[in-house]
PDB file of N, CA and C in Angstrom:
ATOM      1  N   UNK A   1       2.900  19.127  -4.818  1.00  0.00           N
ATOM      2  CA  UNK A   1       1.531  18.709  -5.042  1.00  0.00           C
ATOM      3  C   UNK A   1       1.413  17.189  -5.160  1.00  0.00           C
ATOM      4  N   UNK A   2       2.534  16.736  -5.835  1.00  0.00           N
ATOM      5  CA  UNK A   2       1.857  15.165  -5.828  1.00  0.00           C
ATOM      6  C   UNK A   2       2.490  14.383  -4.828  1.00  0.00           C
ATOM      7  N   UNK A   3       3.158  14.974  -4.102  1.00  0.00           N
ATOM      8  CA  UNK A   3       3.344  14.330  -2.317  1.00  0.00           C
ATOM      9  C   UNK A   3       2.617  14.101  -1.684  1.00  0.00           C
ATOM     10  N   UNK A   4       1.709  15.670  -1.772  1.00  0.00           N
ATOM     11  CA  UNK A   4       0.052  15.457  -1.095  1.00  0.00           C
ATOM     12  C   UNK A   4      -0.819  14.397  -1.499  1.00  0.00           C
ATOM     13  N   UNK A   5      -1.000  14.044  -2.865  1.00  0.00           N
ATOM     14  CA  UNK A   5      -1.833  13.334  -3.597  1.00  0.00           C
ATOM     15  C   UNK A   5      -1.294  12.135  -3.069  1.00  0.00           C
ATOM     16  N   UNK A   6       0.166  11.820  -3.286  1.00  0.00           N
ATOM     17  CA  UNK A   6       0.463  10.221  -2.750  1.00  0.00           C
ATOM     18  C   UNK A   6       0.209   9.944  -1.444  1.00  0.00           C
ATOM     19  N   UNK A   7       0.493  10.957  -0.682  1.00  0.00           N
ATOM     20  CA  UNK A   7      -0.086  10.965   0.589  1.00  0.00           C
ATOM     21  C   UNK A   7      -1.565  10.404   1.281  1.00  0.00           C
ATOM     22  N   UNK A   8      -2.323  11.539   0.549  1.00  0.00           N
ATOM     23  CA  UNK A   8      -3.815  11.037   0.699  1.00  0.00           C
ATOM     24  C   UNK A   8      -4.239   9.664   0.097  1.00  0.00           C
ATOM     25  N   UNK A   9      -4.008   9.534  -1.230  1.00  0.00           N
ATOM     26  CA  UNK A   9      -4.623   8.706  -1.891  1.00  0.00           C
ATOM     27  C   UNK A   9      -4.121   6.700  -1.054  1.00  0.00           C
ATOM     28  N   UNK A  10      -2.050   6.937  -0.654  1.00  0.00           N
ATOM     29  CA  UNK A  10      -2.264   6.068   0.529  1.00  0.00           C
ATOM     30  C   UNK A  10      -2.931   5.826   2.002  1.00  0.00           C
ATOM     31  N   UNK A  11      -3.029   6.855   2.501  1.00  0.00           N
ATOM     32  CA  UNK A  11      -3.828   6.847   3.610  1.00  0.00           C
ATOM     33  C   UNK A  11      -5.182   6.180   3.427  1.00  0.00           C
ATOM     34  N   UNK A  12      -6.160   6.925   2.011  1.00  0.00           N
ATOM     35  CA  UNK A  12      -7.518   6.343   1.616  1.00  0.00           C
ATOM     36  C   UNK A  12      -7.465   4.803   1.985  1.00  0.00           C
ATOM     37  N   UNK A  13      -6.185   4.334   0.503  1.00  0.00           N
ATOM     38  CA  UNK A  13      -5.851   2.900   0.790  1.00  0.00           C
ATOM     39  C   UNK A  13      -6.087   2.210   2.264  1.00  0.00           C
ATOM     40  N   UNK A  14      -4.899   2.502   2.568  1.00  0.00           N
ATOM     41  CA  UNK A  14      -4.855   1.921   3.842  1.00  0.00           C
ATOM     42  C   UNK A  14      -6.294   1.538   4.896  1.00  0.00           C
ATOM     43  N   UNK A  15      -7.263   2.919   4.963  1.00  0.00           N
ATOM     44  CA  UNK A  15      -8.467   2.921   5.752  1.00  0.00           C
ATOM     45  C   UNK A  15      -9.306   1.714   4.836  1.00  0.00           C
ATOM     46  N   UNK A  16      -9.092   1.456   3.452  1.00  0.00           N
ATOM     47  CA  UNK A  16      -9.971   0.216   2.656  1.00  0.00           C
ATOM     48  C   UNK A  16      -9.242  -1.012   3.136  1.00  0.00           C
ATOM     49  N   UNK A  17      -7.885  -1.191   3.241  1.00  0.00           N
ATOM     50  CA  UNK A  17      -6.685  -1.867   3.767  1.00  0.00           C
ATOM     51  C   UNK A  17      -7.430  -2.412   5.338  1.00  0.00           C
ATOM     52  N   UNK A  18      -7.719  -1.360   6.210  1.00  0.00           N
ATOM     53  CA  UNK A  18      -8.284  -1.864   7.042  1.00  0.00           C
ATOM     54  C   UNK A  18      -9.228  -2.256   7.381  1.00  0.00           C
ATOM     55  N   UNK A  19     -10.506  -1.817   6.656  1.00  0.00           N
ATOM     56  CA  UNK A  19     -11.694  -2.441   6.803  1.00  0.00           C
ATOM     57  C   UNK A  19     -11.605  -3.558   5.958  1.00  0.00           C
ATOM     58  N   UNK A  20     -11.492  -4.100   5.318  1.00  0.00           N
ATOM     59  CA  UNK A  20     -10.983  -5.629   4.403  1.00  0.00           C
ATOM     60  C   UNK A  20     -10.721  -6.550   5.637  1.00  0.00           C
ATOM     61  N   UNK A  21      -9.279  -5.822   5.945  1.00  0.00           N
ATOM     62  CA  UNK A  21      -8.701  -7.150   7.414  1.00  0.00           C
ATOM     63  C   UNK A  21     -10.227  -7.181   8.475  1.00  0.00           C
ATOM     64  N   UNK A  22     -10.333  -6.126   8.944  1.00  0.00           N
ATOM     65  CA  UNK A  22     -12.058  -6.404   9.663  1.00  0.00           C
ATOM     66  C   UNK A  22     -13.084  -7.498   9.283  1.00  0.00           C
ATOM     67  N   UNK A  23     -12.964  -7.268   7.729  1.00  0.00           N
ATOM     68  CA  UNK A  23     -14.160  -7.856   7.156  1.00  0.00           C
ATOM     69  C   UNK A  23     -13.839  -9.722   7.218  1.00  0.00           C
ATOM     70  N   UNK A  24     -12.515  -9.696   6.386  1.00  0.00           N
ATOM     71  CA  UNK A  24     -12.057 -11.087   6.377  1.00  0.00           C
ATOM     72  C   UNK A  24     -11.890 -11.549   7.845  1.00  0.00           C
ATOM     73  N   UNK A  25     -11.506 -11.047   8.774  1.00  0.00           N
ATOM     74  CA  UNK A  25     -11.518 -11.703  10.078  1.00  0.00           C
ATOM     75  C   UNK A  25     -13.417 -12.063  11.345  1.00  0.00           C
ATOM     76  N   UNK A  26     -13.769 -11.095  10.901  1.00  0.00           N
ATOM     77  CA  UNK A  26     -15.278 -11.036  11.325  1.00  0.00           C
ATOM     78  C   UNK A  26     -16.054 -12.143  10.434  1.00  0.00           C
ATOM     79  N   UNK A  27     -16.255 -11.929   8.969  1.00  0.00           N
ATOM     80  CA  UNK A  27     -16.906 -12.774   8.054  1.00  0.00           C
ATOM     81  C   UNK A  27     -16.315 -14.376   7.708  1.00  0.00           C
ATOM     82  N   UNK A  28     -15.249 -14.592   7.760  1.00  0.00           N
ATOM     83  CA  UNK A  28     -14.217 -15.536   7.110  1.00  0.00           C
ATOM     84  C   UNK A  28     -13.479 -16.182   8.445  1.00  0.00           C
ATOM     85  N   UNK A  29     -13.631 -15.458   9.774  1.00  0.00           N
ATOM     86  CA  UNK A  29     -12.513 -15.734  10.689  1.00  0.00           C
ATOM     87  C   UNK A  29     -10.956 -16.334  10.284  1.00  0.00           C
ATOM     88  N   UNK A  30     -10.001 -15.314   9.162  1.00  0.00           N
ATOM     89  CA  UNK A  30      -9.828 -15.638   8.794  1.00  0.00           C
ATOM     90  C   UNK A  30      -8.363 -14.407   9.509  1.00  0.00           C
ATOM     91  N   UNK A  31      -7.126 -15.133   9.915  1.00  0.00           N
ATOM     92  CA  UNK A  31      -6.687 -14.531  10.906  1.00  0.00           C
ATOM     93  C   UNK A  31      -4.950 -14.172  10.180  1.00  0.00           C
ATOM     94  N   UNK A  32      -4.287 -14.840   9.759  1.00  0.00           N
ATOM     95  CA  UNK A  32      -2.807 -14.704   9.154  1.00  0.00           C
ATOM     96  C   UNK A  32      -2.772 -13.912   7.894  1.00  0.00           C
ATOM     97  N   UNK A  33      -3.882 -13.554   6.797  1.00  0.00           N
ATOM     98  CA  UNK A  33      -3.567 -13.476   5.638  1.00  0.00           C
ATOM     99  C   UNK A  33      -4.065 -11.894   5.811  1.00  0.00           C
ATOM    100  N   UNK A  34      -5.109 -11.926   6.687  1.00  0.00           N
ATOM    101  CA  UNK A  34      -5.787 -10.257   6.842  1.00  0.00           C
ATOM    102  C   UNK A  34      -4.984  -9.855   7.982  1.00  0.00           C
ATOM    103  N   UNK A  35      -4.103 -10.567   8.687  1.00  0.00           N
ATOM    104  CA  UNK A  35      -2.451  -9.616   9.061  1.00  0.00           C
ATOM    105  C   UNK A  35      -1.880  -9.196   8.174  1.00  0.00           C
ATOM    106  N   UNK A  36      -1.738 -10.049   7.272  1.00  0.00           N
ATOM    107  CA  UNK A  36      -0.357  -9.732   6.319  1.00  0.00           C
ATOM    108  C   UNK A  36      -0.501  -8.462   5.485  1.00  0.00           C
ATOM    109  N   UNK A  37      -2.418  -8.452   5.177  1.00  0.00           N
ATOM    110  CA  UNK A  37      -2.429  -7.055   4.088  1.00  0.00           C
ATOM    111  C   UNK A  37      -2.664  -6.248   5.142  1.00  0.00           C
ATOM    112  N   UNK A  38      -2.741  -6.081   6.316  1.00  0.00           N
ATOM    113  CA  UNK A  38      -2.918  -4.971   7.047  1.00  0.00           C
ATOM    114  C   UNK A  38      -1.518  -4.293   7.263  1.00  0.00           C
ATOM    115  N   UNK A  39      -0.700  -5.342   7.722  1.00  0.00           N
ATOM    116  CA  UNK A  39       0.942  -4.874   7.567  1.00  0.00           C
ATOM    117  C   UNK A  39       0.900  -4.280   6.241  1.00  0.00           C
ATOM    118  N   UNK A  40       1.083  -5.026   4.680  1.00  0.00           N
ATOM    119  CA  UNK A  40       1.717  -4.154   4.289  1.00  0.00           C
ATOM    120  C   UNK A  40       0.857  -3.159   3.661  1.00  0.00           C
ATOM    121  N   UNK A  41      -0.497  -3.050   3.483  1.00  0.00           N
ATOM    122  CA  UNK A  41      -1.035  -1.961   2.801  1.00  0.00           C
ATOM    123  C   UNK A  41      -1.020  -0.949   4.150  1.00  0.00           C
ATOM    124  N   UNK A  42      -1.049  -1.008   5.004  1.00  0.00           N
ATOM    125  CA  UNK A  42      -1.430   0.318   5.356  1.00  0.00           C
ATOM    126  C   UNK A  42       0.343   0.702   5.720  1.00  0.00           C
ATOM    127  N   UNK A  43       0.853   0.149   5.996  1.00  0.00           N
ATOM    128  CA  UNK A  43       2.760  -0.172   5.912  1.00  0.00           C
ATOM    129  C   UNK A  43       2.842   1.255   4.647  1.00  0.00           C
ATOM    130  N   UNK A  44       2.348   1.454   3.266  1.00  0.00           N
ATOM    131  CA  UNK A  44       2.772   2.266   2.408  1.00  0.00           C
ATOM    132  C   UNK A  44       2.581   3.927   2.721  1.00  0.00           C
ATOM    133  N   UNK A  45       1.500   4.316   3.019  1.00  0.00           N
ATOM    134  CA  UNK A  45       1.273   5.609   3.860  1.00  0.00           C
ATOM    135  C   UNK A  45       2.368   5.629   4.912  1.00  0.00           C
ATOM    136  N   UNK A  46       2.162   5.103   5.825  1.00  0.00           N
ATOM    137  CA  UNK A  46       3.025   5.052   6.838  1.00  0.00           C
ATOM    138  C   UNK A  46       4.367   5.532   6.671  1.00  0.00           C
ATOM    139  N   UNK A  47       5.033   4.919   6.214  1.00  0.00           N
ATOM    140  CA  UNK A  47       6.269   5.129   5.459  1.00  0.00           C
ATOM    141  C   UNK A  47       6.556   6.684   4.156  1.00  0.00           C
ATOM    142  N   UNK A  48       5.185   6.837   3.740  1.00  0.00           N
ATOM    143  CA  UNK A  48       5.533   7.904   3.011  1.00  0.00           C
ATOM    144  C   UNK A  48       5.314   9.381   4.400  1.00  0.00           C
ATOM    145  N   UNK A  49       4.572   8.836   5.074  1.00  0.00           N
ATOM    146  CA  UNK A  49       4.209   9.704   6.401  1.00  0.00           C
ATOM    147  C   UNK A  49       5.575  10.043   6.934  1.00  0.00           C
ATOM    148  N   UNK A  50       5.842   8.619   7.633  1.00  0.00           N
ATOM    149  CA  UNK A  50       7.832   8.754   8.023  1.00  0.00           C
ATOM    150  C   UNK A  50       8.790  10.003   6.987  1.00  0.00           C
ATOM    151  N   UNK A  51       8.869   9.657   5.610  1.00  0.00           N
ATOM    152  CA  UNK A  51       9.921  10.337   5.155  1.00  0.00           C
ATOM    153  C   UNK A  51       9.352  11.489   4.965  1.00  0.00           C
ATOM    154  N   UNK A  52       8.063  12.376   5.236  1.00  0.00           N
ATOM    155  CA  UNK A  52       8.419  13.591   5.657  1.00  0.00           C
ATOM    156  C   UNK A  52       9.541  14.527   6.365  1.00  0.00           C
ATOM    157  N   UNK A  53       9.880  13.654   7.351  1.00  0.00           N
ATOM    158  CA  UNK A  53      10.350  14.144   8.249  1.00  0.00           C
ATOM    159  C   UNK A  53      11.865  12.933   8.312  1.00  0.00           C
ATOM    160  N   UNK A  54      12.494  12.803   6.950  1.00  0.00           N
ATOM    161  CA  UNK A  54      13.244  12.399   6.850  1.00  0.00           C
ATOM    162  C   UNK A  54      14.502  12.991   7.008  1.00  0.00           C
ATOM    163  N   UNK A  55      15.601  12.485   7.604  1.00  0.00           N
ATOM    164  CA  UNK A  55      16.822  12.750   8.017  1.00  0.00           C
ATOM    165  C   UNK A  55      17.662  13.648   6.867  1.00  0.00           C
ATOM    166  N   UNK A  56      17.826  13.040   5.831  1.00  0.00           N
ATOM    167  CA  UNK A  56      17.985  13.478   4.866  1.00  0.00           C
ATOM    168  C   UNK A  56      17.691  13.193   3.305  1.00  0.00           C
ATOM    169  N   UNK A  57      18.033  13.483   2.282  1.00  0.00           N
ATOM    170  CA  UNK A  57      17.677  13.110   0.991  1.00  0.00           C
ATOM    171  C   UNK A  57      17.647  11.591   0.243  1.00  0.00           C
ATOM    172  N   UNK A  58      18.713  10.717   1.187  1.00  0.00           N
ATOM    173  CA  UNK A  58      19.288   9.240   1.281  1.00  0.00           C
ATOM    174  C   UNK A  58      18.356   8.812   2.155  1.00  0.00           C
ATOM    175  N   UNK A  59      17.886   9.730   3.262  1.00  0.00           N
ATOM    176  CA  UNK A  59      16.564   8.716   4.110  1.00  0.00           C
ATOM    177  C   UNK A  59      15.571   8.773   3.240  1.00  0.00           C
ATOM    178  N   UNK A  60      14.975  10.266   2.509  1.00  0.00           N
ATOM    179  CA  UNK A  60      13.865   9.526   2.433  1.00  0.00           C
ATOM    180  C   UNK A  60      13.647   9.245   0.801  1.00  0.00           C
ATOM    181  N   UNK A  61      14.442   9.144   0.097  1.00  0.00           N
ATOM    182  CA  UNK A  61      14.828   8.237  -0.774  1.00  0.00           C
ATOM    183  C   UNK A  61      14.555   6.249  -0.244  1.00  0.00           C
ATOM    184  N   UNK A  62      15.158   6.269   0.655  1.00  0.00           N
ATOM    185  CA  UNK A  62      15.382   4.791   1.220  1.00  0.00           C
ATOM    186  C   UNK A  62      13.760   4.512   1.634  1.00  0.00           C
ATOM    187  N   UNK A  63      13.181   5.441   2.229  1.00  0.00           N
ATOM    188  CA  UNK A  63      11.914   5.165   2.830  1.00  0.00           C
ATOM    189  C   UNK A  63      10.824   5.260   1.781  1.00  0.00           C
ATOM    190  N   UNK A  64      11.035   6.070   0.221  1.00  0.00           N
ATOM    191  CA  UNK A  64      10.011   5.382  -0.496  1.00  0.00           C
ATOM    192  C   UNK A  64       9.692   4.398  -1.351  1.00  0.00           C
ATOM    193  N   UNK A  65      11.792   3.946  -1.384  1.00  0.00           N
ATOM    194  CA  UNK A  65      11.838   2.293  -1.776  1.00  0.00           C
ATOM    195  C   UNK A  65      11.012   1.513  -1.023  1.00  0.00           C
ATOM    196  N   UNK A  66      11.086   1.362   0.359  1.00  0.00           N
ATOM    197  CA  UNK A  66      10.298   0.505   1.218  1.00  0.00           C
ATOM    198  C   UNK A  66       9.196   0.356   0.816  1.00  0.00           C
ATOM    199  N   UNK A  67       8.510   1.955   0.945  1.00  0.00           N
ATOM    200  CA  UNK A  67       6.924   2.261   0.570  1.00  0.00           C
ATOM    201  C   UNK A  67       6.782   1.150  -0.496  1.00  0.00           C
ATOM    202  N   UNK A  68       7.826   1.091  -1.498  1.00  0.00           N
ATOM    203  CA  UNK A  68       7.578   0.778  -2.794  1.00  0.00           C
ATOM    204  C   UNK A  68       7.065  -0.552  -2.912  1.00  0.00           C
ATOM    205  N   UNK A  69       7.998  -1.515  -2.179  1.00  0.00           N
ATOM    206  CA  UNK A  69       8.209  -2.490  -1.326  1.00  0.00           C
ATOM    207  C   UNK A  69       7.406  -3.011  -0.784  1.00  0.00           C
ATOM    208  N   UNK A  70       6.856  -1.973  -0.249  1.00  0.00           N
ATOM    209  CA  UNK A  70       5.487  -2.839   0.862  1.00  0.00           C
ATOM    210  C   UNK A  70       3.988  -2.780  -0.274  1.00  0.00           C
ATOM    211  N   UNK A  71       3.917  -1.327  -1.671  1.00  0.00           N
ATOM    212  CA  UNK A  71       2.562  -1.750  -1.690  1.00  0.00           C
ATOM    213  C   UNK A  71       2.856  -2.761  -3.251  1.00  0.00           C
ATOM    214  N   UNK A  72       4.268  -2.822  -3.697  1.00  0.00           N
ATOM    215  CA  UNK A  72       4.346  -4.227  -4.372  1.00  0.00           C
ATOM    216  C   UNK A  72       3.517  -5.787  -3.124  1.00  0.00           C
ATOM    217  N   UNK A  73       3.762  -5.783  -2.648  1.00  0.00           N
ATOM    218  CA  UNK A  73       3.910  -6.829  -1.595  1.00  0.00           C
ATOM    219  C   UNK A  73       2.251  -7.031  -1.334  1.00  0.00           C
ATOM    220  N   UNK A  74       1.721  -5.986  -1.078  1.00  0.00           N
ATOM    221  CA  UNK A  74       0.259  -5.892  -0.965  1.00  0.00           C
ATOM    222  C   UNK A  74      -0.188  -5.965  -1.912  1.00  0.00           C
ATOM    223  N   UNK A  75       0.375  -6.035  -3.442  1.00  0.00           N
ATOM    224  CA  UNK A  75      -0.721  -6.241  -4.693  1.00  0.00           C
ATOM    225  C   UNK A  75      -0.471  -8.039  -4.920  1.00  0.00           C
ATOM    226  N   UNK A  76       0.313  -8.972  -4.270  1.00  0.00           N
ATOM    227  CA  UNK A  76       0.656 -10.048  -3.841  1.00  0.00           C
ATOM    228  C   UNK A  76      -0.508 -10.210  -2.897  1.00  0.00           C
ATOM    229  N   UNK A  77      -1.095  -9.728  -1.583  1.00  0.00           N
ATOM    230  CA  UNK A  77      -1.711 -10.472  -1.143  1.00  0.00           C
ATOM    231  C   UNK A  77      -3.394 -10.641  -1.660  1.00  0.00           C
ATOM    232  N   UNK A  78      -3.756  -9.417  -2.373  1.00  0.00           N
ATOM    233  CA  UNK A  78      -4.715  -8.734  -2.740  1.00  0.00           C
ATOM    234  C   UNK A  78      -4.679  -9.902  -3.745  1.00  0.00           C
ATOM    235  N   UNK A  79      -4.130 -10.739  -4.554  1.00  0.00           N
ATOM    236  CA  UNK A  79      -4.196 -11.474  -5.897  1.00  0.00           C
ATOM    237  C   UNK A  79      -4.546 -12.861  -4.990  1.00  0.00           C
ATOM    238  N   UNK A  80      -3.704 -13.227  -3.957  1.00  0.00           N
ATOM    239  CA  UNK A  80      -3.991 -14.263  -3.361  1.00  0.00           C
ATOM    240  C   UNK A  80      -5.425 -14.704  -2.440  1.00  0.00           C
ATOM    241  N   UNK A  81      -5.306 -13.347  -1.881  1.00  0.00           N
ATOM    242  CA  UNK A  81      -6.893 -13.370  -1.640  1.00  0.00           C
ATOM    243  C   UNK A  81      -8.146 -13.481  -2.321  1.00  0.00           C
ATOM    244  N   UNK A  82      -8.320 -13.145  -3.797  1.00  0.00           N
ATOM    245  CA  UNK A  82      -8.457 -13.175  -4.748  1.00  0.00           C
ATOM    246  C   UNK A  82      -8.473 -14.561  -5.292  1.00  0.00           C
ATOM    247  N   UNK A  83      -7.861 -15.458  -5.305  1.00  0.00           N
ATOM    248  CA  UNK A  83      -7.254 -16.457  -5.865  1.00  0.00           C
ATOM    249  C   UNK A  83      -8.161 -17.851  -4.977  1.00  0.00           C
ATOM    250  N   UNK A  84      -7.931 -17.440  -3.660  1.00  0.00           N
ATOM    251  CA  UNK A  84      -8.663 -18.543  -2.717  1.00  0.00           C
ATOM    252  C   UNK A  84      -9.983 -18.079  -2.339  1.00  0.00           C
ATOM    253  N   UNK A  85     -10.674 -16.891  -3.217  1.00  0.00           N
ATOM    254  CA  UNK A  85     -11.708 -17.304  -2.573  1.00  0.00           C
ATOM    255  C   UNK A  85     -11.822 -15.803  -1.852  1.00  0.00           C
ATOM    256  N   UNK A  86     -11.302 -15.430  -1.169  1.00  0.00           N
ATOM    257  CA  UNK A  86     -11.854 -14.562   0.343  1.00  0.00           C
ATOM    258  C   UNK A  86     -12.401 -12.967  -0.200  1.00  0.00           C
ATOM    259  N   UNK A  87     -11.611 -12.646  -1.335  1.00  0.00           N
ATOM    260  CA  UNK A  87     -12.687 -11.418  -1.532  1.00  0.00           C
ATOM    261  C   UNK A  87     -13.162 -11.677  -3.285  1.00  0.00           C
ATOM    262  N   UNK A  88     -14.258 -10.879  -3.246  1.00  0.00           N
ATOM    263  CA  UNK A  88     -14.581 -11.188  -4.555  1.00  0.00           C
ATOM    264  C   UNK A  88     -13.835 -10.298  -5.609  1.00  0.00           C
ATOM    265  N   UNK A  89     -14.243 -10.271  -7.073  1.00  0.00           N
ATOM    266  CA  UNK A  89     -13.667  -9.596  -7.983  1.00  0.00           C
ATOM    267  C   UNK A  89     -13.575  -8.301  -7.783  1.00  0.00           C
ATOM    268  N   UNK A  90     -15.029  -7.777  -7.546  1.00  0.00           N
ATOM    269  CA  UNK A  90     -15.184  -6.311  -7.870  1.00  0.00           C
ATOM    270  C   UNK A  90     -14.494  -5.692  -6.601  1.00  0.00           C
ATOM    271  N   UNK A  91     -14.452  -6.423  -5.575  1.00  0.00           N
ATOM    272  CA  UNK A  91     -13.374  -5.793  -4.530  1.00  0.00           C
ATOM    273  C   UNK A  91     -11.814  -5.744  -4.766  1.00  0.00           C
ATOM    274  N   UNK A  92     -11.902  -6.583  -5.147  1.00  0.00           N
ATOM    275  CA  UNK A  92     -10.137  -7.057  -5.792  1.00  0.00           C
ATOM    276  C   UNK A  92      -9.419  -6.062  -6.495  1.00  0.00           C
ATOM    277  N   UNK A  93     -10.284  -6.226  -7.469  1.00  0.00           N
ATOM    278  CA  UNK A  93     -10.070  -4.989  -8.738  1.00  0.00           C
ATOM    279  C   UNK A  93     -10.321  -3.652  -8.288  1.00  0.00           C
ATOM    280  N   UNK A  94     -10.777  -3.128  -7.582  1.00  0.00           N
ATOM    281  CA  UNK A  94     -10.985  -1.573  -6.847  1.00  0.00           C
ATOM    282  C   UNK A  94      -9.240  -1.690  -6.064  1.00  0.00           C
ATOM    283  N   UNK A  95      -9.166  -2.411  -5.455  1.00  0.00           N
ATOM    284  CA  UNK A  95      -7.974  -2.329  -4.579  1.00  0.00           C
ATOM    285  C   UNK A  95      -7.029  -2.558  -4.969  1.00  0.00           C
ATOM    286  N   UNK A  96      -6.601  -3.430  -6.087  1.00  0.00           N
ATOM    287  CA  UNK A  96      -5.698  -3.350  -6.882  1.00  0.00           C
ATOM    288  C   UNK A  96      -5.545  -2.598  -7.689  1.00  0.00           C
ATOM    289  N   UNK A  97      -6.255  -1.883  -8.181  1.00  0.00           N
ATOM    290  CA  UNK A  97      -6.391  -0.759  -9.503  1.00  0.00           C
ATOM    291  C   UNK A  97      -5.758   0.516  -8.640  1.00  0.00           C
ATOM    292  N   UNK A  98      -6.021   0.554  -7.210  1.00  0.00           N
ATOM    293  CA  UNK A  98      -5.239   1.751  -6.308  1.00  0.00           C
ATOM    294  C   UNK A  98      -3.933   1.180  -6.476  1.00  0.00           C
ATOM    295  N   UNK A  99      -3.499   0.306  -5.644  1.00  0.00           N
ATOM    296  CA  UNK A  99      -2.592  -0.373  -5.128  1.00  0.00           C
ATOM    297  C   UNK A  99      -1.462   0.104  -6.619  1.00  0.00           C
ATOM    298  N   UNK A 100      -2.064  -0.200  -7.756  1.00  0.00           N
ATOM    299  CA  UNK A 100      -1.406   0.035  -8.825  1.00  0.00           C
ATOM    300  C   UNK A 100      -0.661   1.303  -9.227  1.00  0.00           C
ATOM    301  N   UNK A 101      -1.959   2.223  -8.903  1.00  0.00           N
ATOM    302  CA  UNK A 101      -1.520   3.489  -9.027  1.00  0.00           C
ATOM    303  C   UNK A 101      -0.612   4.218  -7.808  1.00  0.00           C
ATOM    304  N   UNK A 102      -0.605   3.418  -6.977  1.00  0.00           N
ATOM    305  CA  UNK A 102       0.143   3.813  -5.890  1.00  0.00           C
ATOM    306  C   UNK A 102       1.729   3.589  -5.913  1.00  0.00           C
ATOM    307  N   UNK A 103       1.911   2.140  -6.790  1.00  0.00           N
ATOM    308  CA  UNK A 103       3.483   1.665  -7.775  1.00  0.00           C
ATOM    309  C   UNK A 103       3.801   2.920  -8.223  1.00  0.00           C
ATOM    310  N   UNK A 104       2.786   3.003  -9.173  1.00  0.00           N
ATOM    311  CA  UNK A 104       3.254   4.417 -10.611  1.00  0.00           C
ATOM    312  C   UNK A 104       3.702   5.277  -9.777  1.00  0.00           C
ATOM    313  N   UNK A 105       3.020   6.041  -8.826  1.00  0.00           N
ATOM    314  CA  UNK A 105       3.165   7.271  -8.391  1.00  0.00           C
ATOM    315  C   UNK A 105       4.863   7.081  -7.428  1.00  0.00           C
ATOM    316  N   UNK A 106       4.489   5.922  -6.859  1.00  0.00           N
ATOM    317  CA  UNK A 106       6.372   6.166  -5.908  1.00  0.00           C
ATOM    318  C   UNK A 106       7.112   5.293  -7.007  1.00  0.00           C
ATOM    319  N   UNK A 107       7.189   4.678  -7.794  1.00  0.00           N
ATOM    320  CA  UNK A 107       8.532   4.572  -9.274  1.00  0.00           C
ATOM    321  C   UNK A 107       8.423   5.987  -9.779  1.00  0.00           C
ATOM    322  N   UNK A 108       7.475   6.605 -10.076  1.00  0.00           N
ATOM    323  CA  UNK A 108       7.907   7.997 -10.315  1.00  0.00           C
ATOM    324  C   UNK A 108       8.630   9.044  -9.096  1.00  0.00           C
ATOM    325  N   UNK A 109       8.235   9.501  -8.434  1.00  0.00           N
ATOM    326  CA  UNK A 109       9.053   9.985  -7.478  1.00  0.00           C
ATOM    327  C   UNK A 109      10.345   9.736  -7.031  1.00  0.00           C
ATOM    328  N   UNK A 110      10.699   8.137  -7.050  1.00  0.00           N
ATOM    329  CA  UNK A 110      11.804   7.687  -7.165  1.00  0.00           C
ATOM    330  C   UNK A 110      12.795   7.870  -8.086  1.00  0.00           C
ATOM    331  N   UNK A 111      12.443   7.878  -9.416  1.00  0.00           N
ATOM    332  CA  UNK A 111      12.920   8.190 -10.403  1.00  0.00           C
ATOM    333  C   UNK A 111      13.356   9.592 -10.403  1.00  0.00           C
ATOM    334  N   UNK A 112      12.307  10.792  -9.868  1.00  0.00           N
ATOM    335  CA  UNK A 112      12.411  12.315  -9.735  1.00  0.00           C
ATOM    336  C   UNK A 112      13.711  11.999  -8.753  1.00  0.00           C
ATOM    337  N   UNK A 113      13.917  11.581  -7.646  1.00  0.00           N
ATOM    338  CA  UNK A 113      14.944  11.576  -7.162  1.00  0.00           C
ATOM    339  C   UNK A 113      16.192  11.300  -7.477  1.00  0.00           C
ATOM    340  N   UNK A 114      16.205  10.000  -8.362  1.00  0.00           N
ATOM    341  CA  UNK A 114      17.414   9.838  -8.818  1.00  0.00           C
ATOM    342  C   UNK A 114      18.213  11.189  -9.727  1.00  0.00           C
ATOM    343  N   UNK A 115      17.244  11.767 -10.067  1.00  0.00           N
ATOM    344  CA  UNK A 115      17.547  12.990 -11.298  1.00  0.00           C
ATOM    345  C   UNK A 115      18.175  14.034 -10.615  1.00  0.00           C
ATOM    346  N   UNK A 116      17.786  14.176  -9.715  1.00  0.00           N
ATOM    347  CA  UNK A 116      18.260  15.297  -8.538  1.00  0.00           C
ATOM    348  C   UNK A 116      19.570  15.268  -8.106  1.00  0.00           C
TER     349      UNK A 116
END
C-alpha cells in the first residue's frame, strides 16, 4: 500500500514539477534553473517507476537511494527559486511541504529495507 501512495503522490509531484518549469520558462523566460527542477523532481517518480521492475532487491534498493537523491536535490532548487525571486511563497511552500513528505516516505522504505 504505501508503494502505491509513494508512487502516486510522486507522479502528482512531478505533473506540479512540470507545470512550474512551463510557467518559469513562458512567464520569467527563464531557461537553466526550470531544467534543473524538471530533471530532478520529476527524476523521483521515475525512478520509483524503474524499481518496480527491479532486477533485484540490491537494484531496487539502489534505485530508491537515487529517488532519494534526486527529490533531496529538488527541495535545493525549490529554496533557490524561492530565494531569487521566481516563485512566490505560497507556491514554494505547497511544493516543498510534498517534496518533504516525499524524503519521509523513501528514508522510510529504505530503512524497511535495510531490516529485511
Amino acid at each position: 500500500m504505501s508503494k502505491n501512495i509513494l508512487k502516486t503522490k510522486s507522479y502528482l509531484f512531478a505533473i506540479e514539477i512540470v507545470k512550474l518549469s512551463q510557467r518559469l520558462q513562458k512567464d520569467n523566460k527563464e531557461f537553466i534553473l526550470s531544467r534543473q527542477i524538471m530533471r530532478s523532481g520529476t527524476a523521483i517518480g521515475a525512478l520509483i517507476r524503474e524499481a518496480e521492475f527491479a532486477e533485484s532487491k540490491a537494484d531496487f534498493k539502489h534505485k530508491m537511494y537515487i529517488s532519494l537523491k534526486e527529490a533531496n536535490e529538488t527541495k535545493y532548487w525549490l529554496s533557490l527559486l524561492k530565494d531569487t525571486g521566481f516563485i512566490d511563497e505560497k507556491g514554494y511552500s505547497n511544493l516543498f511541504n510534498i517534496s518533504k513528505e516525499l524524503v519521509a516516505m523513501l528514508v522510510s522504505t529504505i530503512k524497511t529495507l535495510k531490516k529485511s
